[in-house]
Every structure is written in C-alpha cells, then in structure tokens.
C-alpha atoms as a PDB file:
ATOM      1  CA  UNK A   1     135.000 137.648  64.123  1.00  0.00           C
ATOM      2  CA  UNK A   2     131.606 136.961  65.937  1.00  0.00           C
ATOM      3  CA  UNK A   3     130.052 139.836  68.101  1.00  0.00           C
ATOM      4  CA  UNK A   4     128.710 138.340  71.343  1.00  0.00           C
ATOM      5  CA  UNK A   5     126.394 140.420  73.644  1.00  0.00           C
ATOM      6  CA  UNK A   6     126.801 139.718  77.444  1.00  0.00           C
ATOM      7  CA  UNK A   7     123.922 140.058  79.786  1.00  0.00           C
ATOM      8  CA  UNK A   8     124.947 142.384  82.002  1.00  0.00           C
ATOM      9  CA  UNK A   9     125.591 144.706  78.841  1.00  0.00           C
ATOM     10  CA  UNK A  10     121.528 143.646  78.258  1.00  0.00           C
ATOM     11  CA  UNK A  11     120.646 144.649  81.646  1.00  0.00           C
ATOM     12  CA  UNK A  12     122.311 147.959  81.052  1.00  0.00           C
ATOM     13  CA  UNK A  13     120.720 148.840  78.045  1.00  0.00           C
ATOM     14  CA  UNK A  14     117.773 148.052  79.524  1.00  0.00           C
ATOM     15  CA  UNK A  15     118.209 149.931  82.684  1.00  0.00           C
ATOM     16  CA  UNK A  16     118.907 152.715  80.910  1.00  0.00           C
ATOM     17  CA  UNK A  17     115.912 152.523  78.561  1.00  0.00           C
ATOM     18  CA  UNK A  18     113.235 151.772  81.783  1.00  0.00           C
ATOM     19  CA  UNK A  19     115.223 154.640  83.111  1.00  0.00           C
ATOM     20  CA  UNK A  20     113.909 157.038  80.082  1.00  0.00           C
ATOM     21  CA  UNK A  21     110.131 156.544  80.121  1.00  0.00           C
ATOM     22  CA  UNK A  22     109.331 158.991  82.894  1.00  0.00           C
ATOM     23  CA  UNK A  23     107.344 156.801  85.968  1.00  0.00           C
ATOM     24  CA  UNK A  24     103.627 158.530  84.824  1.00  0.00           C
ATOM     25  CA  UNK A  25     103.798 157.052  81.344  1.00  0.00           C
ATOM     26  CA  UNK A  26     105.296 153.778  82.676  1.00  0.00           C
ATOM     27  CA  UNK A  27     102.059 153.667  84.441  1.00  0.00           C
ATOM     28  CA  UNK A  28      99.656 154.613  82.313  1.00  0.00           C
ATOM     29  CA  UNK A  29     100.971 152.528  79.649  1.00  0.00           C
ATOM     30  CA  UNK A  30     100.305 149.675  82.234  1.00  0.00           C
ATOM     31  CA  UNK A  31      96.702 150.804  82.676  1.00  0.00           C
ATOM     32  CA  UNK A  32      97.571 150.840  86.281  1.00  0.00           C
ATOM     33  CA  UNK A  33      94.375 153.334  86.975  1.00  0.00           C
ATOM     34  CA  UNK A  34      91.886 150.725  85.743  1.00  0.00           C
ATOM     35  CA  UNK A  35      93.158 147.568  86.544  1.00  0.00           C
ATOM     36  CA  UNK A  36      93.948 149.521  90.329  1.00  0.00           C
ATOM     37  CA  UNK A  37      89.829 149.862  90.284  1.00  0.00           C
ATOM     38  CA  UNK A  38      89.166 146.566  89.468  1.00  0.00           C
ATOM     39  CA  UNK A  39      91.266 144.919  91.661  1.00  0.00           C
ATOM     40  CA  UNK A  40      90.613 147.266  94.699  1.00  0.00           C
ATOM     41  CA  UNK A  41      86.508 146.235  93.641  1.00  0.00           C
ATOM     42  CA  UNK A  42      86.848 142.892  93.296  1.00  0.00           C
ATOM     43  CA  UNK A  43      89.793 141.364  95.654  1.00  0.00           C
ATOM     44  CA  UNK A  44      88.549 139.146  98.368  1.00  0.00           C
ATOM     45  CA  UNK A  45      86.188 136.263  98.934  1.00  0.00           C
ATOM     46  CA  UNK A  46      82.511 136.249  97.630  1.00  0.00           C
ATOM     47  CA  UNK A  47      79.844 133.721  98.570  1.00  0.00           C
ATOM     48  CA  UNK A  48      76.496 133.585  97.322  1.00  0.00           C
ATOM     49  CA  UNK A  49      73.923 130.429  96.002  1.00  0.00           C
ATOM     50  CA  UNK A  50      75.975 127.942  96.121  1.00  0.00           C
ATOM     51  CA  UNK A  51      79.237 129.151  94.340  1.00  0.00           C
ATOM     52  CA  UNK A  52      82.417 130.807  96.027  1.00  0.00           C
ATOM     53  CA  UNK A  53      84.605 133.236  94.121  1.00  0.00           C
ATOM     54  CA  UNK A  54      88.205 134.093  94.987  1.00  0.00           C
ATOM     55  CA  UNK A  55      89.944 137.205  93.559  1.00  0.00           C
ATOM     56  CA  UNK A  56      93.652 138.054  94.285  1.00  0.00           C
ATOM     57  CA  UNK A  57      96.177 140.344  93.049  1.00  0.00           C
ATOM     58  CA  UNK A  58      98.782 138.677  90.753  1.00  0.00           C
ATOM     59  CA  UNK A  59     102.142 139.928  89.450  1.00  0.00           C
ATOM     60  CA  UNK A  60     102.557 143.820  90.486  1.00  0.00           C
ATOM     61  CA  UNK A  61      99.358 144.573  90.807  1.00  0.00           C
ATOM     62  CA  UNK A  62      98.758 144.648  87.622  1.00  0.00           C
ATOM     63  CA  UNK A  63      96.452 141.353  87.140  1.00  0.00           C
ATOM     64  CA  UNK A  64      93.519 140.063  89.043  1.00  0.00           C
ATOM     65  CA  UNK A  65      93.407 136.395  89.393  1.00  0.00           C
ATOM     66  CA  UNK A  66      90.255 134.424  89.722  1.00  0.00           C
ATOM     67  CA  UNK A  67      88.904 130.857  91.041  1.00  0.00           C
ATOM     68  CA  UNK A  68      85.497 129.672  91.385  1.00  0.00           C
ATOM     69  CA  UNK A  69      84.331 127.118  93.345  1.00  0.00           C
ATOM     70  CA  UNK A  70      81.091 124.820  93.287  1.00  0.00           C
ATOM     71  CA  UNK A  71      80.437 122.882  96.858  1.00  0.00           C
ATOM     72  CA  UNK A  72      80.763 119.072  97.214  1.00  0.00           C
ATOM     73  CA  UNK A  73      80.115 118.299 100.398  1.00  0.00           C
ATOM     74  CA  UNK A  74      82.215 119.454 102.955  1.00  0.00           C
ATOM     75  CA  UNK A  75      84.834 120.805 100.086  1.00  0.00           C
ATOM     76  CA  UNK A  76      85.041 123.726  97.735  1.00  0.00           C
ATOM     77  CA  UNK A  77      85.768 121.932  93.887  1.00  0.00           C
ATOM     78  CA  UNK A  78      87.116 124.261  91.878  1.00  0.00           C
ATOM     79  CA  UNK A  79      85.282 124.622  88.539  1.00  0.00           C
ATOM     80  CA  UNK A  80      87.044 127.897  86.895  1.00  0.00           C
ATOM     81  CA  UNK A  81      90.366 130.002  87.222  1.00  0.00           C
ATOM     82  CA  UNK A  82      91.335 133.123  85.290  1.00  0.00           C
ATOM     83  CA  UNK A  83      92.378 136.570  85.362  1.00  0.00           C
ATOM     84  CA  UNK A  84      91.572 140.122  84.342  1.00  0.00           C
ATOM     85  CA  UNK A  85      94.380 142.631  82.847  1.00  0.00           C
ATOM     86  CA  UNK A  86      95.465 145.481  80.942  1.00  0.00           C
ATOM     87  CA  UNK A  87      95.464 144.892  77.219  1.00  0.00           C
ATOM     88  CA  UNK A  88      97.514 147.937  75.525  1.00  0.00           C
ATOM     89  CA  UNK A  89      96.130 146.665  72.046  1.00  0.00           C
ATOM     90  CA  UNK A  90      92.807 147.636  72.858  1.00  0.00           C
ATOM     91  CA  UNK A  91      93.505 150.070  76.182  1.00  0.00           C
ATOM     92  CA  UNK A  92      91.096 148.284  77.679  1.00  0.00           C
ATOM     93  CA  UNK A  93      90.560 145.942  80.522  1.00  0.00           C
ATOM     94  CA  UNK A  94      90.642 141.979  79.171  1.00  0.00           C
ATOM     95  CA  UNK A  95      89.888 138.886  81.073  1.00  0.00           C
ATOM     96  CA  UNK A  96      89.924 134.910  80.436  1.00  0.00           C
ATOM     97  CA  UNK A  97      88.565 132.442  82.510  1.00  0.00           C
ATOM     98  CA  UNK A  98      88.706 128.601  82.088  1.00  0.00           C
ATOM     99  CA  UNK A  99      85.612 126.725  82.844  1.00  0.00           C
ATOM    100  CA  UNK A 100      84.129 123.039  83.661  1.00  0.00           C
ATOM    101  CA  UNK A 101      81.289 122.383  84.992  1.00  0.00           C
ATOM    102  CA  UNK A 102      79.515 125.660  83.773  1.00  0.00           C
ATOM    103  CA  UNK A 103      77.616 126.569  80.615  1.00  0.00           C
ATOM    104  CA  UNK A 104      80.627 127.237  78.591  1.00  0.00           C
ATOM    105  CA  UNK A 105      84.330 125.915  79.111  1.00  0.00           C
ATOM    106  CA  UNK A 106      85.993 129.843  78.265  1.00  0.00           C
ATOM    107  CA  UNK A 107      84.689 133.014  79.068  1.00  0.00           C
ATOM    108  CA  UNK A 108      86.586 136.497  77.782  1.00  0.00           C
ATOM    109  CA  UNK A 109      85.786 139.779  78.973  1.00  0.00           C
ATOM    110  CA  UNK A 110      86.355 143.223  78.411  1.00  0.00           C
ATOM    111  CA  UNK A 111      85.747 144.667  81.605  1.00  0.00           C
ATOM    112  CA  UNK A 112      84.546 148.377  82.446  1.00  0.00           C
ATOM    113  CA  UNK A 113      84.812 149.884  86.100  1.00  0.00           C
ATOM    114  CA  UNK A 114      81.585 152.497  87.316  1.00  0.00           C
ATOM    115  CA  UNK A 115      81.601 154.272  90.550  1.00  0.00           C
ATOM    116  CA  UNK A 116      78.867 151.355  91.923  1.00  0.00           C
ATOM    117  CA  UNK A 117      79.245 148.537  89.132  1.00  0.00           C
ATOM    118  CA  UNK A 118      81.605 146.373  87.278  1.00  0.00           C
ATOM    119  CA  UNK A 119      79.934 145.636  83.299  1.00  0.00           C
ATOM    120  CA  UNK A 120      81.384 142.734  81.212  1.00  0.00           C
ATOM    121  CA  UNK A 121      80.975 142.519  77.625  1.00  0.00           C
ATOM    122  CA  UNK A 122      81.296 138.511  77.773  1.00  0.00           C
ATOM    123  CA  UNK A 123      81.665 136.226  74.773  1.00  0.00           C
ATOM    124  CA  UNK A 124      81.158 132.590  76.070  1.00  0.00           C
ATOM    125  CA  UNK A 125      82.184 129.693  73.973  1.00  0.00           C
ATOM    126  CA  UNK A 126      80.499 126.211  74.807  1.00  0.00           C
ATOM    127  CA  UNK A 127      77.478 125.075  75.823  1.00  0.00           C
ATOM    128  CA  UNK A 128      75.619 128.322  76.414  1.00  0.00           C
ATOM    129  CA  UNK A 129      77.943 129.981  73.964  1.00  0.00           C
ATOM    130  CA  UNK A 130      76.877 133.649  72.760  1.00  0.00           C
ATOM    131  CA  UNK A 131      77.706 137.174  73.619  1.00  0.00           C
ATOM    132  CA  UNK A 132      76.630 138.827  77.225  1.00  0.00           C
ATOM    133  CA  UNK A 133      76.193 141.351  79.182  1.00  0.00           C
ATOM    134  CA  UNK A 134      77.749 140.394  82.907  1.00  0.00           C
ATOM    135  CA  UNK A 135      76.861 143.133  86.083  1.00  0.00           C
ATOM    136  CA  UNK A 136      78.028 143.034  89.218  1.00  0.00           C
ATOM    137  CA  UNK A 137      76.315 145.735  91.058  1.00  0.00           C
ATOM    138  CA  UNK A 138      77.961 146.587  94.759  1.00  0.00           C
ATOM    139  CA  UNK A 139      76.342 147.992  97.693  1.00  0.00           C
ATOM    140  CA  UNK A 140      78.224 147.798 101.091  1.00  0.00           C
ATOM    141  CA  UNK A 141      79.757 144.327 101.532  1.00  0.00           C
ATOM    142  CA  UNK A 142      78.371 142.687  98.393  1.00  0.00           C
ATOM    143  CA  UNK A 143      77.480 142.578  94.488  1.00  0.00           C
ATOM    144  CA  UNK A 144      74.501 141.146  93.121  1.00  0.00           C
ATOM    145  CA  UNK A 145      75.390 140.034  89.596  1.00  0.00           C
ATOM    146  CA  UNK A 146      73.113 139.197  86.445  1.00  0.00           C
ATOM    147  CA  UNK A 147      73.810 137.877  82.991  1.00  0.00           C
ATOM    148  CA  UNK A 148      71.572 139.450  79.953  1.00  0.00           C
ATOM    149  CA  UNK A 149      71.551 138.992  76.431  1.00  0.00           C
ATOM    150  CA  UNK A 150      69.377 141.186  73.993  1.00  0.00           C
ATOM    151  CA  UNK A 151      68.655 143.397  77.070  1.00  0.00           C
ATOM    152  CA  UNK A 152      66.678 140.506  78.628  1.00  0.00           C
ATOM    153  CA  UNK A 153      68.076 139.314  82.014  1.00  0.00           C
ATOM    154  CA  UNK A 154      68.691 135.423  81.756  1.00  0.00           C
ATOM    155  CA  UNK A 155      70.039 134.747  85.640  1.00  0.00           C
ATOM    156  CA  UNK A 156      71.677 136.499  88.551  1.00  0.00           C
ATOM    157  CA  UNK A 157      72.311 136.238  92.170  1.00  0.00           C
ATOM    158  CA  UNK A 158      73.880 137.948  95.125  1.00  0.00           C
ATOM    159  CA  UNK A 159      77.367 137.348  96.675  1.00  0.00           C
ATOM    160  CA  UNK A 160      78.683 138.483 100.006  1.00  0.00           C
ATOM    161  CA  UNK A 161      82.048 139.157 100.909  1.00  0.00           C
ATOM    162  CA  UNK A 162      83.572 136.453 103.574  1.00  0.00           C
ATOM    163  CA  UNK A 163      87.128 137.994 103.451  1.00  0.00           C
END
C-alpha cells in the first residue's frame, strides 16, 4: 500500500514547526537587524553625475532591490539591477548586481552597515574585474561614494536623494 501525504497535512506540520521557533530567533536567523539598516539607509531615489539609483524593499523586508540607470536623452536606460540580503551561510549581508554598460557585467558584495557609512567588500568580474573597496558615506540627504583598491581611491561621486 502507498503512503500519500496531503498538503494540508504539510501545512500543518509546518505550522506547527514555524509555530516552535520563538518570533526573536525567527528574526535573527533572518538577519532582520542588518538588512533593517540597510534598507532603512539606502531605500529611495539617488541622483548624482549622470547616473540614477533606485533602491526598494523586496519580499518582507528582508531584501533590498536595486536598479541603476544611465541617461539617454530624455529617458533613464537601465544599465544594472540587483539586490542585497541576508546570507545565513556567512551571517553576513550579500549582494549581486547585474551589469551592462559598466566596467564589469556582475558585481557581489558583502555589505557592512556604520552609524554614517555603508562599506562594500566588492569583487567585480569583467572589464575592470578585481576586488574593491565601495563607500557610501551619508550626511543629511545624500552619500558621496568612492571605489578604492590597495587603499588608493580610483573614482567617486556624490548622490542626492530625489525621493
């Protein structure tokens, strides 16, 4: 005789298990402390030098989504998307971003939140391809950001918040 699971049997067992993990370690297994300081950092519309970057919150709050955007004209092409998130593996913050029209066509992060800054360790594949140090330093209603490699800064720029 076959056994045969039904899925409301599954969403029991599962209902019951969510229902074990009290709500604290739920959440700090999520890393929803550091990904809450990233997003509440970074959310919103930046414009600076000739590039626009949009960060929202994705599923739960518990991913920040990115798009960049290079002017053409009138229009805004975009030229990267991404996101940043927990990763439990290495309880740190991770991100991935998918490039063209940039120095390097993928860009991973692991991301660390200050009180005043946002540092990237950055490994860039393409073009430009190496590892980086990315800072976005804030102060009021903007970031100025610079990329640096062997403690040399190579570029930067400022952004502004527009929303």
């Amino acid at each position: 005789m076959k056994k045969t699971v039904t899925l409301v049997g599954s969403l029991a067992l599962v209902s019951v298990l969510i229902g074990a993990v009290p709500v604290g370690a739920q959440a700090r297994a999520g890393g929803s402390d550091e990904i809450a300081a990233l997003g509440d950092r970074m959310v919103g519309t930046w414009e600076g030098q000739g590039s626009r970057h949009v960060f929202e919150w994705g599923v739960g709050r518990r991913v920040v989504k990115s798009r960049s955007f290079f002017p053409e004209g009138d229009d805004w092409v975009l030229v990267s998307e991404g996101w940043w998130y927990w990763d439990p593996a290495v309880e740190a913050i991770r991100g991935k971003l998918i490039a063209i029209d940039m120095p390097g066509e993928l860009f991973e992060y692991t991301t660390r939140v200050g009180e005043h800054e946002i540092v990237h360790d950055l490994v860039l594949h393409g073009d430009m391809g190496g590892t980086f140090i990315e800072r976005w330093v804030f102060e009021e209603d903007g970031y100025t950001w610079s990329l640096e490699q062997d403690g040399e800064r190579l570029m930067g720029g400022a952004y502004t918040r527009v929303h």
